[in-house]
PDB file of N, CA and C in Angstrom:
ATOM      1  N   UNK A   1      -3.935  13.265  -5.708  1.00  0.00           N
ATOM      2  CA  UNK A   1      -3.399  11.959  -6.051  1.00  0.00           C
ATOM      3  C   UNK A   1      -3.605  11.015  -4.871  1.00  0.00           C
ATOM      4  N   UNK A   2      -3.971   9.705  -4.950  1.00  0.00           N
ATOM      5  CA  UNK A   2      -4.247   8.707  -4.188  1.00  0.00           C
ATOM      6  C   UNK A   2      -3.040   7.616  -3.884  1.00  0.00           C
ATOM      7  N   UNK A   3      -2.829   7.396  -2.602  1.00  0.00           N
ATOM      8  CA  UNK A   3      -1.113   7.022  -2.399  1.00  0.00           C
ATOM      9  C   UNK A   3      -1.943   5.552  -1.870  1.00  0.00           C
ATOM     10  N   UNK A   4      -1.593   4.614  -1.655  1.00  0.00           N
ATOM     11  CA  UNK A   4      -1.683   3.374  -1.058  1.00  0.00           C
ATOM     12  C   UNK A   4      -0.337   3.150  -0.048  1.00  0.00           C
ATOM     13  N   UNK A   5      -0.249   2.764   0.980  1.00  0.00           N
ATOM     14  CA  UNK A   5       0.386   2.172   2.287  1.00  0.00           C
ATOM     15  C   UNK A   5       0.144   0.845   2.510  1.00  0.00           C
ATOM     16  N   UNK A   6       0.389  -0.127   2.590  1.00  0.00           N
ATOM     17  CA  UNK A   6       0.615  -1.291   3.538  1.00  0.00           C
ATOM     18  C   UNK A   6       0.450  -0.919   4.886  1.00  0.00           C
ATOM     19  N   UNK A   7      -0.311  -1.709   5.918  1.00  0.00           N
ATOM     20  CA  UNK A   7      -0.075  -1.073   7.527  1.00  0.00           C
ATOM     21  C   UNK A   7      -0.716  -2.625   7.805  1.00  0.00           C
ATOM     22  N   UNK A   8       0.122  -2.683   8.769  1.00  0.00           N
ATOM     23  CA  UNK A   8      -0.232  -3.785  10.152  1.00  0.00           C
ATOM     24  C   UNK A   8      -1.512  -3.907  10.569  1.00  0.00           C
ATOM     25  N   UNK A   9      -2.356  -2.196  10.732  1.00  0.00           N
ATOM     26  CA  UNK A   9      -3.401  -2.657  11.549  1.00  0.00           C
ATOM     27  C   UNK A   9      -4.321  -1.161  10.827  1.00  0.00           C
ATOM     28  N   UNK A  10      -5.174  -1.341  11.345  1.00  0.00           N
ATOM     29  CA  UNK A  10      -6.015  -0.279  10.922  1.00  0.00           C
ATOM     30  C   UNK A  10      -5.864   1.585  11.521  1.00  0.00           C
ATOM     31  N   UNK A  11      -5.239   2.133  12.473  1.00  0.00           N
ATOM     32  CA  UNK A  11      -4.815   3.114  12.682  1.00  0.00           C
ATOM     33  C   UNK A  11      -3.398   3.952  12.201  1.00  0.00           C
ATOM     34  N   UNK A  12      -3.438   5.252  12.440  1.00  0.00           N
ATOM     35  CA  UNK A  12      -2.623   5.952  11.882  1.00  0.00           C
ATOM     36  C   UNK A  12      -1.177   5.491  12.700  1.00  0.00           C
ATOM     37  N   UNK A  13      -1.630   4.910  13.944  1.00  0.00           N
ATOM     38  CA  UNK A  13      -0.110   4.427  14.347  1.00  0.00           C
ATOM     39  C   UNK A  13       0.237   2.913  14.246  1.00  0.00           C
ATOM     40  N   UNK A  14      -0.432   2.608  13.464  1.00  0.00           N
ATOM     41  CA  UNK A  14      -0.027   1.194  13.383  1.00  0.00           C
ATOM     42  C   UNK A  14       1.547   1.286  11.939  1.00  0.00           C
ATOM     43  N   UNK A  15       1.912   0.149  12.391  1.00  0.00           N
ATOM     44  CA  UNK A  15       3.361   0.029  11.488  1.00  0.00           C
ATOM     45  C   UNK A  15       3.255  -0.502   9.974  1.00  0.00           C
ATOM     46  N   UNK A  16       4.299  -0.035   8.978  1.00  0.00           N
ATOM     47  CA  UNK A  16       3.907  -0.009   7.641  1.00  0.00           C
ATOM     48  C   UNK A  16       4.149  -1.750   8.199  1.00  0.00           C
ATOM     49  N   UNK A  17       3.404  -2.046   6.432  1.00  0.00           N
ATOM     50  CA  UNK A  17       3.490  -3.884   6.832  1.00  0.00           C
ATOM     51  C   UNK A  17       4.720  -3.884   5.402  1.00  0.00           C
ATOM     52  N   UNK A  18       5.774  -5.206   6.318  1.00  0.00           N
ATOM     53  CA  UNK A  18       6.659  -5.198   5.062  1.00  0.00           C
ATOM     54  C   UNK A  18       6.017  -5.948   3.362  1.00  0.00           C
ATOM     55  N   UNK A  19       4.921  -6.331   3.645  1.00  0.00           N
ATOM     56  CA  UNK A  19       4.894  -7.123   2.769  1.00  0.00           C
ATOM     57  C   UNK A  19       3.584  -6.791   1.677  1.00  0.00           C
ATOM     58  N   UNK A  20       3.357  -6.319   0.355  1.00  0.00           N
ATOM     59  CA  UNK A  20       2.772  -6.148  -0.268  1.00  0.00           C
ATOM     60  C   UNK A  20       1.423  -6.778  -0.304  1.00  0.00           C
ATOM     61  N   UNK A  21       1.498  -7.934  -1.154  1.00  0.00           N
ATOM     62  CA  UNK A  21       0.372  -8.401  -1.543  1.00  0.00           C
ATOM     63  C   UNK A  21      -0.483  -9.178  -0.401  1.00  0.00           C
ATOM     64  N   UNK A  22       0.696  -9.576   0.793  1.00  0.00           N
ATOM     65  CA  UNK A  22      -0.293 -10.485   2.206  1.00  0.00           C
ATOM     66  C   UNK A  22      -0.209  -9.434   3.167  1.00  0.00           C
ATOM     67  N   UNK A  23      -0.410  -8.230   2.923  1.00  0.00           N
ATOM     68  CA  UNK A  23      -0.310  -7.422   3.986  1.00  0.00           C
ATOM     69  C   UNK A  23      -1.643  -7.387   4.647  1.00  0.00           C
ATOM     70  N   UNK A  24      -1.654  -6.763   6.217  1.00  0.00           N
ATOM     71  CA  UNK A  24      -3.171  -6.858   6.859  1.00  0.00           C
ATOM     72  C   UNK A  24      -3.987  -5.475   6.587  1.00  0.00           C
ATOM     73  N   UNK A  25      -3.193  -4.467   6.013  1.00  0.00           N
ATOM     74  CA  UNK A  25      -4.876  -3.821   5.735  1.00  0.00           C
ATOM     75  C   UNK A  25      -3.675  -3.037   4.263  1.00  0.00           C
ATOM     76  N   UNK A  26      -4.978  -1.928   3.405  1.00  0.00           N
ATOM     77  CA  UNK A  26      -4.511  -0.851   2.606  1.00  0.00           C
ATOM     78  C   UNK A  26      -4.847   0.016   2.990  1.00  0.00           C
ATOM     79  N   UNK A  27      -3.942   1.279   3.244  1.00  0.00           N
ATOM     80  CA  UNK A  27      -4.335   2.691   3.659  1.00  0.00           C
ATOM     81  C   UNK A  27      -4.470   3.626   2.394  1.00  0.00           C
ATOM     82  N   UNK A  28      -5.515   3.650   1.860  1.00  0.00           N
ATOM     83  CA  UNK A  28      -5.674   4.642   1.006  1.00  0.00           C
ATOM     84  C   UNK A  28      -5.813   6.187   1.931  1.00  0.00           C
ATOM     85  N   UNK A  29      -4.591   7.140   0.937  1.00  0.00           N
ATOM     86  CA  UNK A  29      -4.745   8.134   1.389  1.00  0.00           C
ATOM     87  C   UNK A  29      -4.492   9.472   0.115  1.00  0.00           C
ATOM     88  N   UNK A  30      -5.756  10.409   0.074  1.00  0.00           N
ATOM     89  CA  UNK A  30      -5.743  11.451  -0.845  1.00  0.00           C
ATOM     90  C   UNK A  30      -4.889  12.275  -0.658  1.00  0.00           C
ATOM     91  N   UNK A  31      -3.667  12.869  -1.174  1.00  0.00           N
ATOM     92  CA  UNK A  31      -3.222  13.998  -1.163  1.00  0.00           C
ATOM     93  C   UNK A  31      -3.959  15.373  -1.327  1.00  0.00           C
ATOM     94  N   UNK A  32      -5.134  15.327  -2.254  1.00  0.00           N
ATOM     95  CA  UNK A  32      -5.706  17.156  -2.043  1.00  0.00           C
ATOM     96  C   UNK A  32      -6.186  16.787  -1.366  1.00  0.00           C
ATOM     97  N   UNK A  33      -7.290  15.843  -0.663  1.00  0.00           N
ATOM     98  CA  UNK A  33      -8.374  16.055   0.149  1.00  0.00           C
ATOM     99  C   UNK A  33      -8.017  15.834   1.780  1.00  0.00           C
ATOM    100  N   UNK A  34      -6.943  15.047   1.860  1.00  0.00           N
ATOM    101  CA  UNK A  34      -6.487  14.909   3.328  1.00  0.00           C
ATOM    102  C   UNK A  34      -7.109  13.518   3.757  1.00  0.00           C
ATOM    103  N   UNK A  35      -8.353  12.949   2.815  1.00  0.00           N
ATOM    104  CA  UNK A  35      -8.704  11.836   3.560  1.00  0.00           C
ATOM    105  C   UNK A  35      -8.218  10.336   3.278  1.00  0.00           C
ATOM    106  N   UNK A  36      -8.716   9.822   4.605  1.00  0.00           N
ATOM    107  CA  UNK A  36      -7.875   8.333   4.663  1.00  0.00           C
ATOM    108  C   UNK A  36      -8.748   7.113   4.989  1.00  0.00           C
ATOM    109  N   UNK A  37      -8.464   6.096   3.801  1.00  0.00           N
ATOM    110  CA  UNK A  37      -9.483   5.160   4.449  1.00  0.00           C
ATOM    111  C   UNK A  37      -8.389   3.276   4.883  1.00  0.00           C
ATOM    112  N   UNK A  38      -8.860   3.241   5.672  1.00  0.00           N
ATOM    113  CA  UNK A  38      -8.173   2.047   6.127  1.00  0.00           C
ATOM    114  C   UNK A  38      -9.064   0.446   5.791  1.00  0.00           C
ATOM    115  N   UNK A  39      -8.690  -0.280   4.643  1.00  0.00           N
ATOM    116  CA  UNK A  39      -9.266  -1.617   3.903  1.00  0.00           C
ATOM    117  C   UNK A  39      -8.640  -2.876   4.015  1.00  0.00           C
ATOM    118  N   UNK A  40      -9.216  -3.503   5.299  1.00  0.00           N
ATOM    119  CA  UNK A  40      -8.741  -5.062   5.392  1.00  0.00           C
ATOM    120  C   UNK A  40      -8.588  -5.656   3.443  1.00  0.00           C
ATOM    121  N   UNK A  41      -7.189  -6.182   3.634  1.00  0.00           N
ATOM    122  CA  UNK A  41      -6.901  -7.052   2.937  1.00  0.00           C
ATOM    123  C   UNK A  41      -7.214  -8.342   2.437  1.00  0.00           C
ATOM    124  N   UNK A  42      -8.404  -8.724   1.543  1.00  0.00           N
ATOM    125  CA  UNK A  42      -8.975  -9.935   1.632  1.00  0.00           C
ATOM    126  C   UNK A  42      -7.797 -10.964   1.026  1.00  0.00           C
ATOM    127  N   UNK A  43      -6.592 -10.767   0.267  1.00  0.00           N
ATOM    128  CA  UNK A  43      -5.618 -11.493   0.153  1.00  0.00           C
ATOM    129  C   UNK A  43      -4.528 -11.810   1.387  1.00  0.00           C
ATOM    130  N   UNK A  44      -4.536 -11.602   2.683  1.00  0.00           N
ATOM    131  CA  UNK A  44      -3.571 -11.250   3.109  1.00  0.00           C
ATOM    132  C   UNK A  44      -3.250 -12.928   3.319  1.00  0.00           C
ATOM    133  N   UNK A  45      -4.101 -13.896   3.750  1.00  0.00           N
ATOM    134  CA  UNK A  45      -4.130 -15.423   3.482  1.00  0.00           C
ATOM    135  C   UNK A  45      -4.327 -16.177   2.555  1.00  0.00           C
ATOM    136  N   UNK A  46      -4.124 -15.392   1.291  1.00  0.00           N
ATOM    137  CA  UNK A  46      -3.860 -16.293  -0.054  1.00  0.00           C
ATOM    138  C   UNK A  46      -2.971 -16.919  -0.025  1.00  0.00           C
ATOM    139  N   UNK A  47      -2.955 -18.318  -0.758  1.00  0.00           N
ATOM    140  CA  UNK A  47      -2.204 -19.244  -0.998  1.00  0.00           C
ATOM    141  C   UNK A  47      -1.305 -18.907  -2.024  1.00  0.00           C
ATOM    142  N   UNK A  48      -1.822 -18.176  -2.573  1.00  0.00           N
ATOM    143  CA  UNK A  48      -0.577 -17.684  -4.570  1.00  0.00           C
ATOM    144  C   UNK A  48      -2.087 -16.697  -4.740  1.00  0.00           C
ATOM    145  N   UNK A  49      -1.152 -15.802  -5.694  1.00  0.00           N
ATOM    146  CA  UNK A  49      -1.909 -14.684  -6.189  1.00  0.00           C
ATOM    147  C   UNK A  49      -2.240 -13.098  -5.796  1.00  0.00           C
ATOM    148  N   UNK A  50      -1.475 -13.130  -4.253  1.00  0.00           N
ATOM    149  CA  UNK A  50      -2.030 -12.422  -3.351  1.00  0.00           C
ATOM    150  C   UNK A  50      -1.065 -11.105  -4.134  1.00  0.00           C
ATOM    151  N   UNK A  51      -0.216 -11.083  -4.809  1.00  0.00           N
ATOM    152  CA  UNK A  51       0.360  -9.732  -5.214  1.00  0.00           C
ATOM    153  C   UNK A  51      -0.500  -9.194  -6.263  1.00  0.00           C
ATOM    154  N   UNK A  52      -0.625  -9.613  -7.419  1.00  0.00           N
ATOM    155  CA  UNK A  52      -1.653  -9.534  -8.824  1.00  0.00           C
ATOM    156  C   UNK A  52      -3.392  -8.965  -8.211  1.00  0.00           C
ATOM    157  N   UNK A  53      -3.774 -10.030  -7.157  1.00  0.00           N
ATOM    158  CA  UNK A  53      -4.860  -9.498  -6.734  1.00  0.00           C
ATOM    159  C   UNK A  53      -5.157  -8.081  -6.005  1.00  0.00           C
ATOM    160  N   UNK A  54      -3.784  -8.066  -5.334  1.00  0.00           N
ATOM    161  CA  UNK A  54      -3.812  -6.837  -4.343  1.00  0.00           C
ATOM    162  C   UNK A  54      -3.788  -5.408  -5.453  1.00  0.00           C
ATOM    163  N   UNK A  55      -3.116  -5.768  -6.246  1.00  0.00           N
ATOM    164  CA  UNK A  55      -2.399  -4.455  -7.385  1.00  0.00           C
ATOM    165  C   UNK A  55      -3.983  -4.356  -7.396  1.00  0.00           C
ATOM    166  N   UNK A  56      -4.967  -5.296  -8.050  1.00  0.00           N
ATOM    167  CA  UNK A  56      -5.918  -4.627  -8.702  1.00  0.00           C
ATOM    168  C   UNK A  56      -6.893  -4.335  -7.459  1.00  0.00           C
ATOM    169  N   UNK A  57      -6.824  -4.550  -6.487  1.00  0.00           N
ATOM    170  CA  UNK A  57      -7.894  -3.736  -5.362  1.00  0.00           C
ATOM    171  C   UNK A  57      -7.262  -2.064  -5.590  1.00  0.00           C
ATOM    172  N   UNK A  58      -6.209  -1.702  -5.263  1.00  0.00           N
ATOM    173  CA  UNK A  58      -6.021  -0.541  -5.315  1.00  0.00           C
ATOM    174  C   UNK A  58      -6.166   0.012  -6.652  1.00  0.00           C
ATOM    175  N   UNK A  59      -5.508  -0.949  -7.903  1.00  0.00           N
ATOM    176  CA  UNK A  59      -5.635   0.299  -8.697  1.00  0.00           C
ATOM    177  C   UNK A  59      -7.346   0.605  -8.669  1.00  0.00           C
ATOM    178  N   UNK A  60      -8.146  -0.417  -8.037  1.00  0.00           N
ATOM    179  CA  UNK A  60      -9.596   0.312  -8.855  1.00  0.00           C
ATOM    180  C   UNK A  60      -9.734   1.522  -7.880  1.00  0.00           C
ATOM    181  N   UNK A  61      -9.036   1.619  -6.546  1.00  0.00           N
ATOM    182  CA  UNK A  61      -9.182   2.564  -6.048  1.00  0.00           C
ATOM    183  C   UNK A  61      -8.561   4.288  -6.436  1.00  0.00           C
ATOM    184  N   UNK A  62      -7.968   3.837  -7.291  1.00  0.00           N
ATOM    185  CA  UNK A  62      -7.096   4.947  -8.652  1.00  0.00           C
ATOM    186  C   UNK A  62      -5.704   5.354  -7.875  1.00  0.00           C
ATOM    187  N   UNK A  63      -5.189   4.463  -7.020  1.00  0.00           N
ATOM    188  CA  UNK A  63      -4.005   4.736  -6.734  1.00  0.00           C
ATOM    189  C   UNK A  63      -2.875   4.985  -7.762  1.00  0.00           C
ATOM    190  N   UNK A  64      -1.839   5.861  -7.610  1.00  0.00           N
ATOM    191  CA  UNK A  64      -0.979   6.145  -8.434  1.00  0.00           C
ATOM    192  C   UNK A  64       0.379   5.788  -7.573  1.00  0.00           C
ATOM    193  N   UNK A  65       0.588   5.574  -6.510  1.00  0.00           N
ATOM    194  CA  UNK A  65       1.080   5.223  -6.118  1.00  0.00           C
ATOM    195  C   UNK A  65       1.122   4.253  -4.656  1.00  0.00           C
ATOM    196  N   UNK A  66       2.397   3.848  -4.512  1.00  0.00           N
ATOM    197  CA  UNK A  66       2.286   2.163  -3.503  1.00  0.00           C
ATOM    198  C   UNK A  66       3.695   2.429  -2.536  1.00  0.00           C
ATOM    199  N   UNK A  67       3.204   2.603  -1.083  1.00  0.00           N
ATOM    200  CA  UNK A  67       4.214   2.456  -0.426  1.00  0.00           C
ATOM    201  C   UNK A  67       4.117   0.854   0.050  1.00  0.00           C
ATOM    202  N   UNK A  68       5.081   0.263   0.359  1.00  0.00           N
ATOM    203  CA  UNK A  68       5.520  -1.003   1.112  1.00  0.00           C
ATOM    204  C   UNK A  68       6.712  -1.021   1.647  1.00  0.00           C
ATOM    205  N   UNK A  69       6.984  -2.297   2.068  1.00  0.00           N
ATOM    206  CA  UNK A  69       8.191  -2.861   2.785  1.00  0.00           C
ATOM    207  C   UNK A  69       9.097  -3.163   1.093  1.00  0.00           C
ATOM    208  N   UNK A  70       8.308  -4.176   1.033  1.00  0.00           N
ATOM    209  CA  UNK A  70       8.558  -5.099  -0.357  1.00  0.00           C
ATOM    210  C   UNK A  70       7.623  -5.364  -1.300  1.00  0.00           C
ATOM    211  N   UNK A  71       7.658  -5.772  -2.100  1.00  0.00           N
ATOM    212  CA  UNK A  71       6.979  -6.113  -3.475  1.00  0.00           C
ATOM    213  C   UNK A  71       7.566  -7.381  -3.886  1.00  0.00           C
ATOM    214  N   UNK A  72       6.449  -8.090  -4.370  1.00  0.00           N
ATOM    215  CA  UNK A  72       6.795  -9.490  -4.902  1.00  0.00           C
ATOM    216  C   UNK A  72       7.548  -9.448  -6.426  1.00  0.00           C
ATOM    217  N   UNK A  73       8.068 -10.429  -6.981  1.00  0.00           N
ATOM    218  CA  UNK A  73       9.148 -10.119  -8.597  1.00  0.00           C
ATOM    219  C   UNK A  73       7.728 -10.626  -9.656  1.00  0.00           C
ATOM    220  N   UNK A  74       6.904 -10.445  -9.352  1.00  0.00           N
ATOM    221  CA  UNK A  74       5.457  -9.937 -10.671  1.00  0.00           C
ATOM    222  C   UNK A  74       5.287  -9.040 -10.862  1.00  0.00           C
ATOM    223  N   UNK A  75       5.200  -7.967  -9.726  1.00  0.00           N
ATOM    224  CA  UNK A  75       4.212  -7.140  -9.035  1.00  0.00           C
ATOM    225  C   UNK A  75       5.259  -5.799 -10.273  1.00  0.00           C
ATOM    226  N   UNK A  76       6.287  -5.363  -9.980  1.00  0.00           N
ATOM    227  CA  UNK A  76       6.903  -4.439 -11.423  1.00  0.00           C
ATOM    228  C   UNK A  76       6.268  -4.364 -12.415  1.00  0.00           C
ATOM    229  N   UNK A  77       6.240  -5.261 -13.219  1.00  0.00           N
ATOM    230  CA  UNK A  77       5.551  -5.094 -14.402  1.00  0.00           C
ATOM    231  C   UNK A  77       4.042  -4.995 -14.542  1.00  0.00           C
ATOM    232  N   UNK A  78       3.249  -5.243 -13.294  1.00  0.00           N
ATOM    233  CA  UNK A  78       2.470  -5.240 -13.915  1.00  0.00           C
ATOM    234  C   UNK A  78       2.029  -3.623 -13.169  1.00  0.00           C
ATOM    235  N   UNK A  79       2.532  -3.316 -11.920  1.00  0.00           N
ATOM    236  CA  UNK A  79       2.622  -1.874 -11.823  1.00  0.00           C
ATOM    237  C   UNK A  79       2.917  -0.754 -12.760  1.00  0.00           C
ATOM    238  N   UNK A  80       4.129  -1.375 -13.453  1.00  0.00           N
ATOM    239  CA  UNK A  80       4.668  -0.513 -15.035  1.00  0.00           C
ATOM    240  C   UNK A  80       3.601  -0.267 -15.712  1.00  0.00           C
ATOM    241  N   UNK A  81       2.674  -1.390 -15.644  1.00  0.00           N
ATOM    242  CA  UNK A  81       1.880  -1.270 -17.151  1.00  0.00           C
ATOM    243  C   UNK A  81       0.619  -0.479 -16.650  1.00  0.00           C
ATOM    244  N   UNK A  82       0.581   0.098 -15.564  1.00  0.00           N
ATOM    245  CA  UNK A  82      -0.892   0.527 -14.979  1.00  0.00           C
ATOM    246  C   UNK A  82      -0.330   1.963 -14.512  1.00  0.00           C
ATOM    247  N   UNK A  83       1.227   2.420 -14.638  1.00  0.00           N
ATOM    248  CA  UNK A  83       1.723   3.476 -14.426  1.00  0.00           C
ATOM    249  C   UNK A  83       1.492   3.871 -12.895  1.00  0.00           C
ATOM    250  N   UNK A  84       1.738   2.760 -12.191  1.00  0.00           N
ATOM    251  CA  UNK A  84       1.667   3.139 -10.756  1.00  0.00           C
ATOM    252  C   UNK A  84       2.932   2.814 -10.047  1.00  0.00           C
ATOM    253  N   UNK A  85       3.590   3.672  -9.110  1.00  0.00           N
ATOM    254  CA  UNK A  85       5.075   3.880  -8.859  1.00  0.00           C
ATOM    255  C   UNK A  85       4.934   3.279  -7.420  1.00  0.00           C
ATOM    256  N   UNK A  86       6.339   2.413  -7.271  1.00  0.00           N
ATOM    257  CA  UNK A  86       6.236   1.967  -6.495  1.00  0.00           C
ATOM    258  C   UNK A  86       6.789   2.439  -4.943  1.00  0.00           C
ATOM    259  N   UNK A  87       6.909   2.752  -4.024  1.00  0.00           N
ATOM    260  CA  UNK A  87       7.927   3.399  -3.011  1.00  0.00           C
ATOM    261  C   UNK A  87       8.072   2.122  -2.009  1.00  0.00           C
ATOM    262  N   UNK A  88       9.617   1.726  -1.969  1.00  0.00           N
ATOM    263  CA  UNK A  88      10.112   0.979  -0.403  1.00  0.00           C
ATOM    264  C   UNK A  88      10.691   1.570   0.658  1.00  0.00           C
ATOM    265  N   UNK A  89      10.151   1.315   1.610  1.00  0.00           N
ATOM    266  CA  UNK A  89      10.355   1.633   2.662  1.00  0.00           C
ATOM    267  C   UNK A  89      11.276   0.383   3.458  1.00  0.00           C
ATOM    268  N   UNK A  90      12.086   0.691   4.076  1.00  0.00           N
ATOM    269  CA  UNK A  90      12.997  -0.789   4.899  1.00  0.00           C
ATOM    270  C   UNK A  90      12.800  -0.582   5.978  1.00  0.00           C
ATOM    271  N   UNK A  91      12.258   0.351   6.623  1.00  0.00           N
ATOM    272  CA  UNK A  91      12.335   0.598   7.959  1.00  0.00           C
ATOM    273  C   UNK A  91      10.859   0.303   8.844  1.00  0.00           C
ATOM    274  N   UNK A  92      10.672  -1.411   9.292  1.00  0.00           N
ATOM    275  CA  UNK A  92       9.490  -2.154   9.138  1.00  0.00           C
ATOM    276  C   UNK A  92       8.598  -0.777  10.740  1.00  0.00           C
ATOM    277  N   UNK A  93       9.796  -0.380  11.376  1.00  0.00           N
ATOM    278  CA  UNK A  93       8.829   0.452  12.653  1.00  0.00           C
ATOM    279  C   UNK A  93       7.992   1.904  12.682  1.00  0.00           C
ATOM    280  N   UNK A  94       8.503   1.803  10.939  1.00  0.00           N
ATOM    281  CA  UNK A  94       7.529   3.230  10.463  1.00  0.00           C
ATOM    282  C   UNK A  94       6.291   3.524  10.530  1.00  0.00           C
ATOM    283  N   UNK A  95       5.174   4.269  11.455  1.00  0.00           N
ATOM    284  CA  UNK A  95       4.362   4.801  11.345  1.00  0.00           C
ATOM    285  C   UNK A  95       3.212   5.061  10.014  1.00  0.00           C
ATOM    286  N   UNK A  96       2.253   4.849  10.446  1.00  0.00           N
ATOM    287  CA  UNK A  96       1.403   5.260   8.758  1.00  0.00           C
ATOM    288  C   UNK A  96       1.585   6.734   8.759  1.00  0.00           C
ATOM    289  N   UNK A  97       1.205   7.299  10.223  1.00  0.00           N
ATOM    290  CA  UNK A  97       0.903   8.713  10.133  1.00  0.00           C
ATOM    291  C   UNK A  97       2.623   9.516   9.844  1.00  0.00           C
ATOM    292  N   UNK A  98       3.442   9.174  10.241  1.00  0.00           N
ATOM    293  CA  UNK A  98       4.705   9.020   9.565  1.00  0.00           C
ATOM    294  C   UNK A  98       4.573   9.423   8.301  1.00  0.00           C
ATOM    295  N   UNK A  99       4.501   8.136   7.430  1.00  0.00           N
ATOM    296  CA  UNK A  99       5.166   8.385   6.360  1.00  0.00           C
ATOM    297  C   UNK A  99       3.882   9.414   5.662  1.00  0.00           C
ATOM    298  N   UNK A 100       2.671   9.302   5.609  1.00  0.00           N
ATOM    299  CA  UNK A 100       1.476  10.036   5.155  1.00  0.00           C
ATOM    300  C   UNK A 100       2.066  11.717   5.230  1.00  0.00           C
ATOM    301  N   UNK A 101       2.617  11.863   6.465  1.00  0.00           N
ATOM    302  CA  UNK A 101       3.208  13.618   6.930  1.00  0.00           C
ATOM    303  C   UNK A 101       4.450  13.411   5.932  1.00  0.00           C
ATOM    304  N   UNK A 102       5.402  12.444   5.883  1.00  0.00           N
ATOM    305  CA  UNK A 102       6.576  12.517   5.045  1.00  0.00           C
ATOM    306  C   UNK A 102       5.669  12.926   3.242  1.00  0.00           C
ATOM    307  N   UNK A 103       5.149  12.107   3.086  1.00  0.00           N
ATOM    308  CA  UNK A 103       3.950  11.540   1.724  1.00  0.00           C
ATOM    309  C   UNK A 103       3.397  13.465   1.439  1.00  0.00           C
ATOM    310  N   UNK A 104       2.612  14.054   2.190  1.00  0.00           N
ATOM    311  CA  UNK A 104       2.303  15.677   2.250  1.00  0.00           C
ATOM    312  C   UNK A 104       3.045  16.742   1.965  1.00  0.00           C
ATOM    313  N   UNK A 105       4.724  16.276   2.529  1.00  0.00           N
ATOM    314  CA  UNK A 105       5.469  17.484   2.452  1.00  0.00           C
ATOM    315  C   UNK A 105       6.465  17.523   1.003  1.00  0.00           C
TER     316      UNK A 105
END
């Protein structure tokens, strides 16, 4: 299964980003395979849209699931309808490689 992260920056120690759709990168990461790819955010300076657009970068990446800080009040339903679950995290000094080891066990 393919998890999506929010992160600040492109490494495993960079911090989750609180914010969904303007976040600075996506951490796609496989659960069977172990691998991880780190994808600048071309919404992260959208003016409007940046949640709707972001959902669909990942889902084409077949994410089933979405860690963040937050999620915008669109972004539910249209996650509902694509059956992708959402996970918040509040704790903005969390680690990717963190939660990825939390995400494994």
């Amino acid at each position: 299964m393919k998890i999506a992260i929010t992160s600040t920056g492109n490494s495993p120690d960079s911090n989750i980003d609180p914010r969904f759709g303007r976040c600075a990168y996506f951490v796609i990461h496989d659960l069977e395979s172990g691998s991880t790819e780190f994808m600048p955010n071309p919404n992260k300076n959208a003016s409007n849209g940046a949640g709707p657009a972001s959902v669909k970068i990942v889902a084409d990446k077949g994410v089933k699931k979405i860690v963040s800080g937050e999620f915008g009040m669109k972004i539910k339903s249209i996650l509902d309808s694509l059956e992708i679950q959402m996970i918040v995290i509040k704790d903005n000094d969390k680690k990717i490689s963190e939660i990825i080891d939390m995400l494994n066990h």
